[in-house]
Each structure stands twice: as structure tokens, then as C-alpha cells.
C-alpha atoms as a PDB file:
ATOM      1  CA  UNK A   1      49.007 -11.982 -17.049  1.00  0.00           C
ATOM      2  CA  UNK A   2      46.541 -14.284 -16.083  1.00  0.00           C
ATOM      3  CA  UNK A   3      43.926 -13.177 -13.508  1.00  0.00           C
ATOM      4  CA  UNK A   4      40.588 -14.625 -11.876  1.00  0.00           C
ATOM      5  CA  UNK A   5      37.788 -13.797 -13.685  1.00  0.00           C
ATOM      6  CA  UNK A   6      36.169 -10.241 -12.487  1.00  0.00           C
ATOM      7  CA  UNK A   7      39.713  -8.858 -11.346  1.00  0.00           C
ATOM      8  CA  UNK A   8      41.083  -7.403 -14.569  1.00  0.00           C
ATOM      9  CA  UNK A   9      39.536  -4.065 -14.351  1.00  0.00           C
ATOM     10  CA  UNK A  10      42.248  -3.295 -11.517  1.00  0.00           C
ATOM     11  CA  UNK A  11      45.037  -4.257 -13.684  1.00  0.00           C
ATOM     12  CA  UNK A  12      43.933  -1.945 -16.605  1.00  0.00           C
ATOM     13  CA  UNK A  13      42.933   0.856 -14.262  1.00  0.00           C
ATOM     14  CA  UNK A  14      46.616   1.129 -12.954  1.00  0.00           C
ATOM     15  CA  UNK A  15      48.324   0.145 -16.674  1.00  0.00           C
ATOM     16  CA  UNK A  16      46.530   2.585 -18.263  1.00  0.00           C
ATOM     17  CA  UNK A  17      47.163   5.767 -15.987  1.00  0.00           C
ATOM     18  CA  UNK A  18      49.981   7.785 -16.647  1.00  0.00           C
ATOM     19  CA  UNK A  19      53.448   6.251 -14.672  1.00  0.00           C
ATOM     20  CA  UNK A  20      56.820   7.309 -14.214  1.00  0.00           C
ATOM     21  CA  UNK A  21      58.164   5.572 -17.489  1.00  0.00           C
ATOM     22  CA  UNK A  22      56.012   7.928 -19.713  1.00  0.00           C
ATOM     23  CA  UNK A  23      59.111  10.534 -18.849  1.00  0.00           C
ATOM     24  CA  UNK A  24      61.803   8.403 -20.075  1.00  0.00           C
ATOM     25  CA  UNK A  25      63.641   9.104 -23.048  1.00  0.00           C
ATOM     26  CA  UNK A  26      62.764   6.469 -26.071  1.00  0.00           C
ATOM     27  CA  UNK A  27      58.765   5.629 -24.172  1.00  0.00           C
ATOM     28  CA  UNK A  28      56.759   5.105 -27.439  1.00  0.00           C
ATOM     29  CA  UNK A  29      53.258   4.031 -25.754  1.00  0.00           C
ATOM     30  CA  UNK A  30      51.588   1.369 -23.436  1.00  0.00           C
ATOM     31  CA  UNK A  31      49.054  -0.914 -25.036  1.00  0.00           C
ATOM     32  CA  UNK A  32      46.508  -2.832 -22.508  1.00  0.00           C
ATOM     33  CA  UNK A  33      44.497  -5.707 -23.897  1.00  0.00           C
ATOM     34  CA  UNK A  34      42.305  -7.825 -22.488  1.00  0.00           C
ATOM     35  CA  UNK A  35      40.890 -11.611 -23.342  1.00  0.00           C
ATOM     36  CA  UNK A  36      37.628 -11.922 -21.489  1.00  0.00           C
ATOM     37  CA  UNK A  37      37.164 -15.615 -22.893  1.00  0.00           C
ATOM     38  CA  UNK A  38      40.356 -17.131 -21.874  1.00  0.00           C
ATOM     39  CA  UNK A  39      38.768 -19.764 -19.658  1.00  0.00           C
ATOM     40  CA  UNK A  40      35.616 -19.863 -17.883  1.00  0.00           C
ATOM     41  CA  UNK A  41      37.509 -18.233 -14.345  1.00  0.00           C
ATOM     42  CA  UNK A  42      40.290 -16.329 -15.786  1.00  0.00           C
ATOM     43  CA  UNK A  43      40.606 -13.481 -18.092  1.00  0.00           C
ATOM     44  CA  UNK A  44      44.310 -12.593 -19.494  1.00  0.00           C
ATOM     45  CA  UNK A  45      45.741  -9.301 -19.662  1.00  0.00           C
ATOM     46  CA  UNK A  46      48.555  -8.420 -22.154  1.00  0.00           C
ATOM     47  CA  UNK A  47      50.335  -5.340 -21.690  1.00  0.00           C
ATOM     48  CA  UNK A  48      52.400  -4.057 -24.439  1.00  0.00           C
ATOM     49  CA  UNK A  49      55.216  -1.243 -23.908  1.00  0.00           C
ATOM     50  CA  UNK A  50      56.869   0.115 -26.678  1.00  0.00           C
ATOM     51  CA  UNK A  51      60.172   1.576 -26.920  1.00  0.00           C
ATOM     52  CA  UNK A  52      61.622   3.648 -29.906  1.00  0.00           C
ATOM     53  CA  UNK A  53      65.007   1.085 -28.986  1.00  0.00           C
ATOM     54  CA  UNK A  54      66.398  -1.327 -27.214  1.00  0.00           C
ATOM     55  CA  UNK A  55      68.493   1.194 -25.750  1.00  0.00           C
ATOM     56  CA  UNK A  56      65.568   3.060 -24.706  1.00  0.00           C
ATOM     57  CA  UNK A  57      63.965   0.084 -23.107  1.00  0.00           C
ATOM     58  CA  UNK A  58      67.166  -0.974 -21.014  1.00  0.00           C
ATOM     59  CA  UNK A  59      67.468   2.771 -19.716  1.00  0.00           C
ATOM     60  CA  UNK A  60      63.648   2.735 -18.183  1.00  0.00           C
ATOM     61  CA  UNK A  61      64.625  -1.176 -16.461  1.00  0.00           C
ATOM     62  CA  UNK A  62      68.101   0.285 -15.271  1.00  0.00           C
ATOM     63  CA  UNK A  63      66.901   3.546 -14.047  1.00  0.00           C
ATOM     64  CA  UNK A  64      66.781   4.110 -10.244  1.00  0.00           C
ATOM     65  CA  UNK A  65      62.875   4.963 -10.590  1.00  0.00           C
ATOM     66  CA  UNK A  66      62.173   1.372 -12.188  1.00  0.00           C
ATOM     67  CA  UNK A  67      64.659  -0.294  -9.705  1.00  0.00           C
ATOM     68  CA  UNK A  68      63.011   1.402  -7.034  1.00  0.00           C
ATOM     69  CA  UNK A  69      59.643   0.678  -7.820  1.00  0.00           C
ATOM     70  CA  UNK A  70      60.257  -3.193  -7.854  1.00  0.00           C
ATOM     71  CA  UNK A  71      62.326  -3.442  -4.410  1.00  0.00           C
ATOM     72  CA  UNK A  72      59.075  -1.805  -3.189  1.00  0.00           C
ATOM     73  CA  UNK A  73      57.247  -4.261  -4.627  1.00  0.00           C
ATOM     74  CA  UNK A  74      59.427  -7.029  -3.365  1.00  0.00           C
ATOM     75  CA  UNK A  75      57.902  -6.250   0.110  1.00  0.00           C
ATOM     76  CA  UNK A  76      54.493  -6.237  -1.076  1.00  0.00           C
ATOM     77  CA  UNK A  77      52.425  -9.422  -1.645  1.00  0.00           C
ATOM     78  CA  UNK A  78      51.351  -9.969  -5.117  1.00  0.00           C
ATOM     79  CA  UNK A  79      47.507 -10.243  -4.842  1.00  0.00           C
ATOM     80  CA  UNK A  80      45.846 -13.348  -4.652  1.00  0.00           C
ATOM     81  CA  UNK A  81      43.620 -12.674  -7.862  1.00  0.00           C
ATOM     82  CA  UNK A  82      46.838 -12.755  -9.522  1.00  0.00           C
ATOM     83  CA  UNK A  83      47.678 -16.603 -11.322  1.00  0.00           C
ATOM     84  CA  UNK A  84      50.320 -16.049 -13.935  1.00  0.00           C
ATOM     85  CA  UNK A  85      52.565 -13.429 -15.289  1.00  0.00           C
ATOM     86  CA  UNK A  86      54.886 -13.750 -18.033  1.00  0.00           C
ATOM     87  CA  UNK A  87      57.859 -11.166 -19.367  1.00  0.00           C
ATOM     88  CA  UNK A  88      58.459 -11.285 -22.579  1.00  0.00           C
ATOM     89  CA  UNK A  89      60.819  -9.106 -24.778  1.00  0.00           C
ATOM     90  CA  UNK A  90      59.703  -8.858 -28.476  1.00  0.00           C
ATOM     91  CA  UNK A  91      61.206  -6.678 -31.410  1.00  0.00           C
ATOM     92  CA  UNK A  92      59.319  -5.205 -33.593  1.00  0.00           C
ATOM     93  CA  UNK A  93      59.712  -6.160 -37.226  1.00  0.00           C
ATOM     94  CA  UNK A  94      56.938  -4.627 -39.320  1.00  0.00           C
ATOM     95  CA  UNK A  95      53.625  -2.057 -38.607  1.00  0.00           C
ATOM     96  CA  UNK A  96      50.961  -0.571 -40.427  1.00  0.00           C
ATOM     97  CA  UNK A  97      49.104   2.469 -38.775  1.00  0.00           C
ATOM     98  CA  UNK A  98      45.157   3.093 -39.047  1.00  0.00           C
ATOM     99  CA  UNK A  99      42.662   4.261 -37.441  1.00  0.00           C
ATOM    100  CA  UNK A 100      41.885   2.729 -33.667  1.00  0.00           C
ATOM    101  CA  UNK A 101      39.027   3.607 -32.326  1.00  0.00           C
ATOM    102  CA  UNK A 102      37.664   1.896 -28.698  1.00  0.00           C
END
């Protein structure tokens, strides 16, 4: 997601709280990073989900909580600080765990 420069702290404020799809069966985590340097009046924000399946994943975006949430936001505005967002559906194909400190 690509936001004007000064804006992102709103984005990772609501990401990073606890939200309805941390109940669902097969929720692995939620990942927020952020690239103060993408341009000179933007910063992007990648947000990461991570499902234990596929399966998993298509439950939360079928569930009525999920549908819900986006006919609510269909009547909502998105705000203006808001340039670019992008959905993107990866799988995962290799990991190594460490330690993460930030």
C-alpha cells in the first residue's frame, strides 16, 4: 500500500491491533512492514497475513465477519492519504526461524 508520506503510522496502528481474523481457524500471524524511503512523498506499507493453508485463508475471506467488514467499507471513502493498494496471494515455499527482535 502506498501512502503519502507522514500517514503510515495510521495504517500500522490499526494492522497491528488485534482483529476479528486472529479467531479464525488456520490464522498463523500478521506481519506489518514499512519502507520509509520509497519516494520522497510516499512511504509503502506491506502487510503480510499468514495462513497455516489455503483452506484456512479462503475460510477468513468467505466468512460472514470478513464479508461484512468490506460491504461496510464499501460505504466508506477510502482516505485521501491513501495512493495505491495491491492484493497479492503468495505461497509459501521455504522459512528459516530466528530471533526478531524490533
Amino acid at each position: 500500500m502506498i501512502v503519502e508520506l507522514g500517514h503510515s503510522d495510521s495504517i500500522i496502528e490499526r494492522w497491528g491491533s488485534p482483529g476479528p481474523q486472529d479467531q479464525m481457524p488456520g490464522f498463523v500471524d500478521v506481519s506489518v512492514l514499512l519502507n520509509r524511503k520509497y519516494s520522497a512523498d510516499e512511504e509503502e506499507v506491506v502487510i503480510i497475513t499468514r495462513w497455516d493453508s489455503e483452506e484456512a485463508w479462503k475460510g477468513w475471506e468467505k466468512s460472514d465477519v470478513h464479508i461484512q467488514m468490506h460491504r461496510q467499507g464499501r460505504t466508506q471513502q477510502r482516505p485521501s492519504f491513501i495512493k495505491d493498494i495491491k492484493v497479492k496471494l503468495y505461497h509459501q515455499k521455504a522459512a528459516r526461524n530466528g530471533s526478531i527482535s524490533l
